[in-house]
Protein backbone atom coordinates (compact mmCIF):
# COMPACT_ATOMS: atom_id res chain seq x y z
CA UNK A 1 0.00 0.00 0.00
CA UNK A 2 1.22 3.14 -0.57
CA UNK A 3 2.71 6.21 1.34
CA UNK A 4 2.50 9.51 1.55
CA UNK A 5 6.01 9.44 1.28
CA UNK A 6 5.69 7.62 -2.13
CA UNK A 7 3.68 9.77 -3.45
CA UNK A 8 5.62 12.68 -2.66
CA UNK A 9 9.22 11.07 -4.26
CA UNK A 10 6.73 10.34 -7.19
CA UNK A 11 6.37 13.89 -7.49
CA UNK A 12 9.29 15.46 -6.29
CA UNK A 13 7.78 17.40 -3.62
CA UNK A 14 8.47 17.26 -0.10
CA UNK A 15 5.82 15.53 1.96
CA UNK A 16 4.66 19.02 3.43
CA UNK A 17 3.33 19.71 -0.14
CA UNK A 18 1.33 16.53 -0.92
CA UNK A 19 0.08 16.84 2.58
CA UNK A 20 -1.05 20.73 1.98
CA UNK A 21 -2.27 19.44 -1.79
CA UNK A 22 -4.81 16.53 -0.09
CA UNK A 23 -5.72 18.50 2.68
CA UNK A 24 -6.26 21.49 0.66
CA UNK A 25 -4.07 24.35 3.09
CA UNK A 26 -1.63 26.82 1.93
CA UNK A 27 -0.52 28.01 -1.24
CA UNK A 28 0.88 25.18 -3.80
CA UNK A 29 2.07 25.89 -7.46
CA UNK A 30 -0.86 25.10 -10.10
CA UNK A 31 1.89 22.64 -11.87
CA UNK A 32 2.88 21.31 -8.58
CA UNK A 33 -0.70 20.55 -7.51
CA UNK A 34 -1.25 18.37 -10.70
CA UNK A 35 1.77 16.26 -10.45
CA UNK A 36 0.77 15.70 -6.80
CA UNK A 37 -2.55 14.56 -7.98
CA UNK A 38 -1.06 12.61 -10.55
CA UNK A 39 1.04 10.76 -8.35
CA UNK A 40 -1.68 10.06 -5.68
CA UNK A 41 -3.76 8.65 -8.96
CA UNK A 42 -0.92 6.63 -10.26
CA UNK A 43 -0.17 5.27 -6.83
CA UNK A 44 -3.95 5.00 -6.04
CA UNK A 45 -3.18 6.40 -2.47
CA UNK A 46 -5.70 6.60 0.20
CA UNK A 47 -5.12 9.13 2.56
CA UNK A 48 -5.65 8.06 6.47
CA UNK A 49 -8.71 9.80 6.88
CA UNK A 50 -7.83 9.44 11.18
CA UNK A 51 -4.31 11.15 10.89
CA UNK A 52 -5.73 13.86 8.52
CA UNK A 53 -8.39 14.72 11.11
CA UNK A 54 -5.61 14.89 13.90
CA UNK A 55 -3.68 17.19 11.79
CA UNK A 56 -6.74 19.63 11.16
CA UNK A 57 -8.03 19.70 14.43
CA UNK A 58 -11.68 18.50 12.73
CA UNK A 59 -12.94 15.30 11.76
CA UNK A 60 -14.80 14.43 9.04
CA UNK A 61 -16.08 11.09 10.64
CA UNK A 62 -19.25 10.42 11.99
CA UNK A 63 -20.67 6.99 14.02
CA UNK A 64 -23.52 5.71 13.13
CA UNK A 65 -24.47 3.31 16.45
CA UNK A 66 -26.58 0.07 15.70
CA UNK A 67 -28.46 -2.63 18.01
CA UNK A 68 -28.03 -4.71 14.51
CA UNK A 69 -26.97 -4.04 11.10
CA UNK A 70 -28.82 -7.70 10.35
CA UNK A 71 -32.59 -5.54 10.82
CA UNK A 72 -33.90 -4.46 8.13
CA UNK A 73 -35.34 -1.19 9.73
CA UNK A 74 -31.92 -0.38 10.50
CA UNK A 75 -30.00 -1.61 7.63
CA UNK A 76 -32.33 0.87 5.45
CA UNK A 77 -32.00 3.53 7.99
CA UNK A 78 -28.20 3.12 7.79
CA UNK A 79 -27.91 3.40 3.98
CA UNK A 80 -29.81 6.97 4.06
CA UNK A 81 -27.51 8.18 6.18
CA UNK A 82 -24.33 7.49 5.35
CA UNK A 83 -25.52 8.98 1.58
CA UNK A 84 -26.58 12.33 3.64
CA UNK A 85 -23.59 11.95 5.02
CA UNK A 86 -21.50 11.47 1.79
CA UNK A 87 -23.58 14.67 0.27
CA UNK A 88 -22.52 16.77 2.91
CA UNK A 89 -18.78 15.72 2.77
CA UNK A 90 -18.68 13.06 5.68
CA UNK A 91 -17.76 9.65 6.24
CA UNK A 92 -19.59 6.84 8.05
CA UNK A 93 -18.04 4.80 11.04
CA UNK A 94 -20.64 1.98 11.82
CA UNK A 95 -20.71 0.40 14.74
CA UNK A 96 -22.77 -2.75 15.39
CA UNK A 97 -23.67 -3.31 19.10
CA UNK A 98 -26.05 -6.18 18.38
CA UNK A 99 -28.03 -4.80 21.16
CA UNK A 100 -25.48 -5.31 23.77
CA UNK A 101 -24.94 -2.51 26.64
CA UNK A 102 -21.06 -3.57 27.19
CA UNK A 103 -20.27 -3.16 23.56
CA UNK A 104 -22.50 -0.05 23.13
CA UNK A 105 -20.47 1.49 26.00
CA UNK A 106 -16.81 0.66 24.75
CA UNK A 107 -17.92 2.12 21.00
CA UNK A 108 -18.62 5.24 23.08
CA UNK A 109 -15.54 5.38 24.72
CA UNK A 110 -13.51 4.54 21.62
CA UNK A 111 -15.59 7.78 19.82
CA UNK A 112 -15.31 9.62 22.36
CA UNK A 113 -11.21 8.75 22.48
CA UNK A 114 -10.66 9.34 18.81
CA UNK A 115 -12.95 12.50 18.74
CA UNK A 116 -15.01 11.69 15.97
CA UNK A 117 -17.60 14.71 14.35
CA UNK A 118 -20.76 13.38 16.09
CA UNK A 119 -22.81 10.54 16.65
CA UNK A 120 -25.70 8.80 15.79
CA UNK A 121 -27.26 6.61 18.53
CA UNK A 122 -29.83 4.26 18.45
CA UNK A 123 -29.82 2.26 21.63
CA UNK A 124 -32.45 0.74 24.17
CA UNK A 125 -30.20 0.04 26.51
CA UNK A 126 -29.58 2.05 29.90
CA UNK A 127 -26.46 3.95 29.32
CA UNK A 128 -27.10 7.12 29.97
CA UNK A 129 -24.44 8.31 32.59
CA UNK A 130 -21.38 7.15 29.69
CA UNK A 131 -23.20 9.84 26.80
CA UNK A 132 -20.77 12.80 26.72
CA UNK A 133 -22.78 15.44 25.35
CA UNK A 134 -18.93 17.20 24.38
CA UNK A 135 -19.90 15.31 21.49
CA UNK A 136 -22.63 16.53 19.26
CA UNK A 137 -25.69 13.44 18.91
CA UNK A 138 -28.93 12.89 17.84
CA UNK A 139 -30.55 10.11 18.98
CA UNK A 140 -33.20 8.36 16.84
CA UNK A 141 -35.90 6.91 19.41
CA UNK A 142 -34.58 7.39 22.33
CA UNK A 143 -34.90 10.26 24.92
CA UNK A 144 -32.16 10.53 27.54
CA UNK A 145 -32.68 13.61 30.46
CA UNK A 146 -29.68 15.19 28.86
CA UNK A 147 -30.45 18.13 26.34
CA UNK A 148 -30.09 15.17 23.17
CA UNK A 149 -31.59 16.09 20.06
CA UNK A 150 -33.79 12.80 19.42
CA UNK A 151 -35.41 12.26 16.02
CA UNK A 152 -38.42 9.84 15.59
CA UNK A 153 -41.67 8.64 13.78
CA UNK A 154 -44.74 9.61 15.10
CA UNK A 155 -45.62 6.29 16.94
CA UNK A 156 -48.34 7.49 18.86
CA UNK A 157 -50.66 8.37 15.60
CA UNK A 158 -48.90 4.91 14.32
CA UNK A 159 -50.67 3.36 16.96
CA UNK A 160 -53.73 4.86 16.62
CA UNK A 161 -53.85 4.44 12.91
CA UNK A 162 -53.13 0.72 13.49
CA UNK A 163 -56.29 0.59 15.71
CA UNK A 164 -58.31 2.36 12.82
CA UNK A 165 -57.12 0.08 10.52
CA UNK A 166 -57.92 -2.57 12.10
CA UNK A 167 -61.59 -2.06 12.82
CA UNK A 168 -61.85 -0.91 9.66
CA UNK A 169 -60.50 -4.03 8.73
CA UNK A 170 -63.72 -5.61 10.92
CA UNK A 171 -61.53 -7.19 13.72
CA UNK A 172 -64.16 -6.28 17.28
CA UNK A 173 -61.02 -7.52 19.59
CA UNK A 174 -57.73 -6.67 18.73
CA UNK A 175 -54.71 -6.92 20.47
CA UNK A 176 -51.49 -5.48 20.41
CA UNK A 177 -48.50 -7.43 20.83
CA UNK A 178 -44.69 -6.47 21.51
CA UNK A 179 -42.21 -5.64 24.33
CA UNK A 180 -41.41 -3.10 26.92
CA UNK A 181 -37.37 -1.71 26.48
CA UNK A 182 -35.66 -1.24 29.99
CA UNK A 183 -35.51 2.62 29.74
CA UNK A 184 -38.40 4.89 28.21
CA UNK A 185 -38.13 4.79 24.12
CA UNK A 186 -40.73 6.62 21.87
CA UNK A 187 -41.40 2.89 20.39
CA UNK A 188 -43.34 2.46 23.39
CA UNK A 189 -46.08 5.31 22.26
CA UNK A 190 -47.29 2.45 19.47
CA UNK A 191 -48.84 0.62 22.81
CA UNK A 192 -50.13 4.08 24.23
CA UNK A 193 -51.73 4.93 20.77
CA UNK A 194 -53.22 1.80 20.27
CA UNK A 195 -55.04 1.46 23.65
CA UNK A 196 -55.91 5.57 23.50
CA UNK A 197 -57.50 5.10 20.19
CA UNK A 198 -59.56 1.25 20.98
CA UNK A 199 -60.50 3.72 24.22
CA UNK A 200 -62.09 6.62 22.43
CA UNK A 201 -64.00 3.64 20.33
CA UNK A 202 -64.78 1.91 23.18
CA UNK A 203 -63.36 -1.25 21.36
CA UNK A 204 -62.79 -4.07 23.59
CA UNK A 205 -59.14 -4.89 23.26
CA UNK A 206 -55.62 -6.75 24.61
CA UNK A 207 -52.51 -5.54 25.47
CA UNK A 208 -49.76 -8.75 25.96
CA UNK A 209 -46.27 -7.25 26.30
CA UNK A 210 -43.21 -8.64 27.72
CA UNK A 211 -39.55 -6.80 28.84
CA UNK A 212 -37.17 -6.44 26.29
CA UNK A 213 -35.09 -8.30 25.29
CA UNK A 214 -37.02 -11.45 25.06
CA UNK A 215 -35.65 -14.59 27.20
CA UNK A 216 -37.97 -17.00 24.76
CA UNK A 217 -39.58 -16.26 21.55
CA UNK A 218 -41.15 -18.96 21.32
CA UNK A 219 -42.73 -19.35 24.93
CA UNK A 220 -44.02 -15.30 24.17
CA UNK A 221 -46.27 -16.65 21.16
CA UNK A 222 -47.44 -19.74 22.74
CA UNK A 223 -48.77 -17.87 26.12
CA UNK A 224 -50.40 -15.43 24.20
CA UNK A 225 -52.10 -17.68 21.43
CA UNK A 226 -53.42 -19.85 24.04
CA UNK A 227 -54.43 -16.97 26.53
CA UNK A 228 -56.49 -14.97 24.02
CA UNK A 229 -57.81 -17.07 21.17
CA UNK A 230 -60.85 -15.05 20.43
CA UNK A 231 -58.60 -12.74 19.16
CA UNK A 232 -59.35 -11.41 15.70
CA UNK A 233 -56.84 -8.92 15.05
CA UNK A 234 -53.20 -8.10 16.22
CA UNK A 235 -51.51 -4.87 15.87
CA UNK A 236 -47.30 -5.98 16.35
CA UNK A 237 -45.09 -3.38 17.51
CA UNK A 238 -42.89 -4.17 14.46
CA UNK A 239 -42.85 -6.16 11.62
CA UNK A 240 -40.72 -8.60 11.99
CA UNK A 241 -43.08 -9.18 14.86
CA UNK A 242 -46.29 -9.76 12.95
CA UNK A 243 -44.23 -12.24 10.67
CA UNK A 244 -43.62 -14.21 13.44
CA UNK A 245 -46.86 -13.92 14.85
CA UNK A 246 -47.96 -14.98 11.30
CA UNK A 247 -45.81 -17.91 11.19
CA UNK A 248 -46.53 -19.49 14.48
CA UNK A 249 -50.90 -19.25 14.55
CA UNK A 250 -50.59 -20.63 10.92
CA UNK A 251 -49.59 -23.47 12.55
CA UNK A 252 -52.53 -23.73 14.71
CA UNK A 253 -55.20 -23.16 11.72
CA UNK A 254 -55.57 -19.56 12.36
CA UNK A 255 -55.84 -18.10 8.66
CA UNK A 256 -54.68 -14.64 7.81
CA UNK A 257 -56.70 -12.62 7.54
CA UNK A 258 -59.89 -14.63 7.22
CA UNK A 259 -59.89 -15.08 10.77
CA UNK A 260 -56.94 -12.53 11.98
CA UNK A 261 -56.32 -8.82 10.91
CA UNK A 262 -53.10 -8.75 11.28
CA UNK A 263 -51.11 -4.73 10.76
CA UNK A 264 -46.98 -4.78 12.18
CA UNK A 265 -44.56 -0.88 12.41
CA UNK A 266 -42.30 -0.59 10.17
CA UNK A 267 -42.84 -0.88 6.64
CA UNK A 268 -39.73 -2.88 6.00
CA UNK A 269 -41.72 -5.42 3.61
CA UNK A 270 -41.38 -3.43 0.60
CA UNK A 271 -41.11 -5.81 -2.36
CA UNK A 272 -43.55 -8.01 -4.35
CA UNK A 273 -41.71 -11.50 -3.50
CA UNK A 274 -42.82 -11.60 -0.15
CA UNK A 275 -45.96 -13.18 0.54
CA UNK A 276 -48.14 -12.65 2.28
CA UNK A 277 -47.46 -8.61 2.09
CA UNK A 278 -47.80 -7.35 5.05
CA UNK A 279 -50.36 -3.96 6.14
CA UNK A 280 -48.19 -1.94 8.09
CA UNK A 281 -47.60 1.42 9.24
CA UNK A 282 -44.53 2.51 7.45
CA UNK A 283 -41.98 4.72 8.95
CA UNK A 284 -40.47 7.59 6.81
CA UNK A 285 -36.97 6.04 6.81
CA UNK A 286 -35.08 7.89 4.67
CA UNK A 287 -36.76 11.13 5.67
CA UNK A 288 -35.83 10.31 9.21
CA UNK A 289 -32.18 9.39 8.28
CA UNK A 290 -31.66 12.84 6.33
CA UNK A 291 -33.43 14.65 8.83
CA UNK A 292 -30.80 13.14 11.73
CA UNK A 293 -27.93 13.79 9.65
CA UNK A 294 -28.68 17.60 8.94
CA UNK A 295 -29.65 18.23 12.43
CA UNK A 296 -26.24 16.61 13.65
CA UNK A 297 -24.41 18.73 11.40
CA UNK A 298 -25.77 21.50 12.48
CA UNK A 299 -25.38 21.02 16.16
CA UNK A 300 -21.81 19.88 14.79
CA UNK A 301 -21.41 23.56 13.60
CA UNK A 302 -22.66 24.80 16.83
CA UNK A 303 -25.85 25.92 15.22
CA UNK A 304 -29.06 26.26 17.46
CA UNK A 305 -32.04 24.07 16.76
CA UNK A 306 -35.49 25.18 17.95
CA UNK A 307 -36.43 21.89 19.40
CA UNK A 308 -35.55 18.69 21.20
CA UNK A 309 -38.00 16.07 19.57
CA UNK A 310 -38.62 16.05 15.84
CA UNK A 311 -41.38 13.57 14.85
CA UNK A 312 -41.98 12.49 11.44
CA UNK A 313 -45.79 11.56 10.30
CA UNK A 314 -46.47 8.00 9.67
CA UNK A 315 -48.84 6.00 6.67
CA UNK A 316 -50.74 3.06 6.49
CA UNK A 317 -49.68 0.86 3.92
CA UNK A 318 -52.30 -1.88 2.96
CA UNK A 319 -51.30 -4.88 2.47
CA UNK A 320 -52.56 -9.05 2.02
CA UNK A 321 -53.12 -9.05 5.87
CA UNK A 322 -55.83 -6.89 6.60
């Protein structure tokens, strides 16, 4: 691989000049500029974006923090913003917790160590006390007590539109199915919605929730199909939790949707091949990603922003299952 120093001898400049040439600093020679560039070309040299950033005092990197790269909510979120990112000159530095608080904290104290631009966090996990707020973040669902920008759908009305949808749908006794994360996260509002909104219909309804993370997947489904089998619509706090729910009653004989409604949160079924398509209410995921990423960089260029919470509205999206 090569060297800065290669690519100066290339040259025949001094190091000082191909470093003032990639960085952009200082005066350099028109002529001298182009064989510098023709060099790094020839050479195909790749500066080291982490000593460049210690030499200008400002880094161009920003962390994108991940329960898991594997969900598809999150893998979509990701790609959004690292191309906001690339648009507004910045590079991505993923970091893939896989949920776990131990890892989550030593990627903070690595960022916060190599002084990075700013972060995006997603976590459910309590780790509060380690966030440095020296750091400019926006959080995407999660509110911590510190003054963190935190960027989100608009569960609540996703939970009430799930309701709607599902009576609509003619289900008389839904239920809403999902989990409860350790600290308060606005993913939590898609409960709230859903029992405010079967309240104000005065729709007789379930609520079967268990803490986060699950210890058994399997036990979750099998209490709550046999505890409420007159069930005849679910509401899932995500998708990937209606597909499951999906899988496991088809096993029983329960059809969907002839005798189930069934609507997940997410929207992260988006193609044809899947079957059956899922009714869901989709997030805005790439609105949400470029929203995070220009609210970062302006906290990142100590710009004020006139609020703390910035929710994004939701839509139904009909599917095979309602």
């Amino acid at each position: 691989m090569a060297s800065i120093k290669d690519v100066a001898i290339l040259a025949g400049v001094a190091v000082g000049t191909v470093s003032r040439v990639i960085n952009n600093t200082g005066a350099v020679k028109p002529d001298t500029r182009k064989k510098v560039k023709e060099a790094i070309e020839q050479l195909n040299y790749i500066p080291n974006e982490v000593a460049r950033n210690f030499k200008m005092q400002k880094s161009k990197m920003v962390s994108l923090l991940l329960p898991s790269i594997w969900h598809p909510f999150f893998s979509e979120l990701a790609y959004y913003i690292e191309d906001e990112l690339d648009r507004e000159g910045y590079k991505l530095m993923l970091c893939n917790s896989g949920g776990r608080p131990e890892k989550e904290l030593y990627y903070l104290d690595m960022l916060q160590q190599n002084k990075v631009a700013g972060i995006v966090g997603i976590t459910y996990n309590d780790i509060e006390k380690n966030v440095n707020t020296n750091i400019p973040i926006v959080s995407i669902d999660r509110h911590f007590t510190k003054k963190i920008t935190c960027v989100t759908s608009d569960n609540f009305e996703g939970g009430r539109l799930g309701l709607r949808e599902l009576v609509k749908a003619g289900a008389r006794k839904p239920a809403f199915i999902g989990t409860v994360p350790k600290v308060f996260s606005e993913t939590i509002n898609r409960r709230d919605g859903f029992v405010h909104e079967a309240n104000e219909l005065g729709i007789e309804h379930v609520v079967f929730v268990k803490p986060d993370p699950l210890e058994d997947e399997e036990e979750f489904f099998s209490e709550f199909l046999r505890a409420h089998n007159d069930i005849d619509g679910v509401f899932a706090m995500t998708d990937m939790f209606a597909a499951k729910y999906i899988e496991r009653s088809s096993k029983l004989g329960i059809r969907v949707p002839e005798n189930v409604k069934v609507i997940g949160y997410d929207g992260i079924q988006n193609h044809g091949l899947f079957h059956p398509v899922l009714s869901t209410i989709r997030q805005p995921v790439e609105e949400m990603a470029r929203t995070t990423v220009r609210l970062l960089i302006k906290k990142i260029n100590g710009e004020a922003l006139d609020r703390e919470t910035y929710r994004i509205p939701v839509v139904f999206r009909k599917g095979e299952t309602t």
